[in-house]
Protein backbone atom coordinates (compact mmCIF):
# COMPACT_ATOMS: atom_id res chain seq x y z
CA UNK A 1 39.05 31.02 69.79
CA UNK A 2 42.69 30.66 69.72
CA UNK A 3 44.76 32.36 67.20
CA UNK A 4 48.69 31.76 66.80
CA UNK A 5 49.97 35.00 65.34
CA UNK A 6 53.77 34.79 64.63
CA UNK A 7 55.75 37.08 65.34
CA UNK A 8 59.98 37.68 64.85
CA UNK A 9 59.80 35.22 62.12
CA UNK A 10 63.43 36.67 59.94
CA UNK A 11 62.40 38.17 56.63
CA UNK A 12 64.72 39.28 54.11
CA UNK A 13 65.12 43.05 53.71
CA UNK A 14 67.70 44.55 50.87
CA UNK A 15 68.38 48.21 50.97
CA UNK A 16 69.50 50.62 47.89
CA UNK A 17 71.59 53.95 48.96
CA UNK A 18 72.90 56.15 46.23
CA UNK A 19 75.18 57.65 46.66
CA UNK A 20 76.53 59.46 43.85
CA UNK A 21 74.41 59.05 40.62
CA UNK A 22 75.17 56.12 38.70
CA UNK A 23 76.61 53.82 42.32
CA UNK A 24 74.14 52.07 43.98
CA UNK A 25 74.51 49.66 46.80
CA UNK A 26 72.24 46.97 47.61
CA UNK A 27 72.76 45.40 51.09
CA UNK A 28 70.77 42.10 52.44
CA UNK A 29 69.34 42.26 55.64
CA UNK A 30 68.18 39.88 58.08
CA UNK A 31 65.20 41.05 60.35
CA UNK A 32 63.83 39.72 63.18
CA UNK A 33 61.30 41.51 65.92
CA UNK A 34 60.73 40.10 69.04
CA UNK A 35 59.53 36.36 69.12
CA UNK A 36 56.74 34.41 68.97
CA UNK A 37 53.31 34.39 71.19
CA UNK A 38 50.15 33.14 72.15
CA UNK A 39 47.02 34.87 72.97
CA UNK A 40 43.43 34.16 73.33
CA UNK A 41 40.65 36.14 72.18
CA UNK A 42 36.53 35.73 73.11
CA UNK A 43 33.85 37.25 71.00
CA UNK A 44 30.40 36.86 72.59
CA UNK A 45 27.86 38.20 70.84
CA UNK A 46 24.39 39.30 73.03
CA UNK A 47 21.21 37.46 72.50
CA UNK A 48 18.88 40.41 72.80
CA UNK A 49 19.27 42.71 69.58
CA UNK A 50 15.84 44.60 70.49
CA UNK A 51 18.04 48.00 70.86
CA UNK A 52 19.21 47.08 67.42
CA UNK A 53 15.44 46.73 66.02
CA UNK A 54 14.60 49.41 68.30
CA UNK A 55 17.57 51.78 66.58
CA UNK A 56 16.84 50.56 63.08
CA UNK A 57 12.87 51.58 63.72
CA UNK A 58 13.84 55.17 64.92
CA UNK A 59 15.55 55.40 61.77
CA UNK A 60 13.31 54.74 59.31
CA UNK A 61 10.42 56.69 61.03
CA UNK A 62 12.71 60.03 60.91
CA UNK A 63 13.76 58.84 57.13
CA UNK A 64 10.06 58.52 56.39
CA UNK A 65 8.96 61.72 58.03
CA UNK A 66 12.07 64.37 56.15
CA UNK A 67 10.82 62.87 53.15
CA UNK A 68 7.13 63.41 53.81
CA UNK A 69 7.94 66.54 54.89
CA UNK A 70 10.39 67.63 52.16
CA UNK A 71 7.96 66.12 49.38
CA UNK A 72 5.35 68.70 50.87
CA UNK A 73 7.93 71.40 50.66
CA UNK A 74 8.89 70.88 47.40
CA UNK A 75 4.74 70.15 45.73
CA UNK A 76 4.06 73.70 47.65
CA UNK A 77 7.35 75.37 46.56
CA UNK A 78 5.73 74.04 42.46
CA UNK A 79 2.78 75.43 43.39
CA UNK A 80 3.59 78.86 44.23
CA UNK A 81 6.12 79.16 41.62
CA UNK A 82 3.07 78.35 39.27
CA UNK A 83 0.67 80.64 41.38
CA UNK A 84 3.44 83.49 41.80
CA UNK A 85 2.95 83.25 45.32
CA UNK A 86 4.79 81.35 48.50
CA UNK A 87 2.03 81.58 51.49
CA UNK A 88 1.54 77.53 51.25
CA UNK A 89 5.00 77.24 52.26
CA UNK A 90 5.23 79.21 54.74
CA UNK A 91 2.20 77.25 56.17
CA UNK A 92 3.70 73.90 55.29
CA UNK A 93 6.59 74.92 56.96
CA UNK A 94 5.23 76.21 60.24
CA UNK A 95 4.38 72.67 60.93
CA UNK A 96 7.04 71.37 59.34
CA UNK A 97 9.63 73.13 61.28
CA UNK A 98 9.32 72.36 64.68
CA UNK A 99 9.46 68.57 63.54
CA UNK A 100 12.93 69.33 61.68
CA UNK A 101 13.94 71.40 64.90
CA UNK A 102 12.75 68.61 67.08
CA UNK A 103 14.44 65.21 65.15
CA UNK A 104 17.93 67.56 64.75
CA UNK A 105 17.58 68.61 68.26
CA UNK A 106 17.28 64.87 69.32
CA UNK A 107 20.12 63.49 67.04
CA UNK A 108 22.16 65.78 66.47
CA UNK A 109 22.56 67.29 70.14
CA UNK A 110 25.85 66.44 72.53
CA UNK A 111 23.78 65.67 75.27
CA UNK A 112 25.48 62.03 76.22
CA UNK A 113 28.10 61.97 73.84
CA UNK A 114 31.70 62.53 74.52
């Protein structure tokens, strides 16, 4: 793909100083920067978008499981408030936990990122 940007092309540019208040002074400019040039740009695109797919599944797995998980938090959180007491949480959570604690540890880690 070849794109012709132009570049140094004169443009007209009029500057206002004051001065004192009430004076102003309005100068024309001409402006040009540098010249014209040519360049050439590829975009290739890969074939294979299975890391894509394979990204976008990942994704909506861990989507799917915080709100599994938080919709079990929150029905046993209702329930104890009714019940006046919190033991299912604390159950639902033991499990629940480690998964958290495991998909943060994964995505959120700086292992390979810099």
């Amino acid at each position: 793909m070849r794109r012709r940007v132009k570049v140094g092309r004169p443009f007209d540019l009029s500057v206002s100083v004051t001065e004192k208040p009430g004076s102003e002074k309005a100068a024309p400019r001409r402006v040009a920067v540098g010249r014209e040039f040519e360049f050439t740009t590829k975009v290739a695109l890969s074939g294979d978008l299975s890391e894509a797919k394979d990204a976008e599944t990942r994704s909506r797995i861990v989507w799917f499981a915080f709100a599994v998980i938080a919709l079990f938090l929150l029905g046993t959180a209702v329930l104890g408030f009714f019940r006046g007491e919190f033991s299912a949480v604390q159950q639902v959570w033991s499990v629940a936990g480690p998964i958290y604690g495991g998909i943060a540890g994964y995505f959120f880690s700086r292992h390979g990122k810099k």
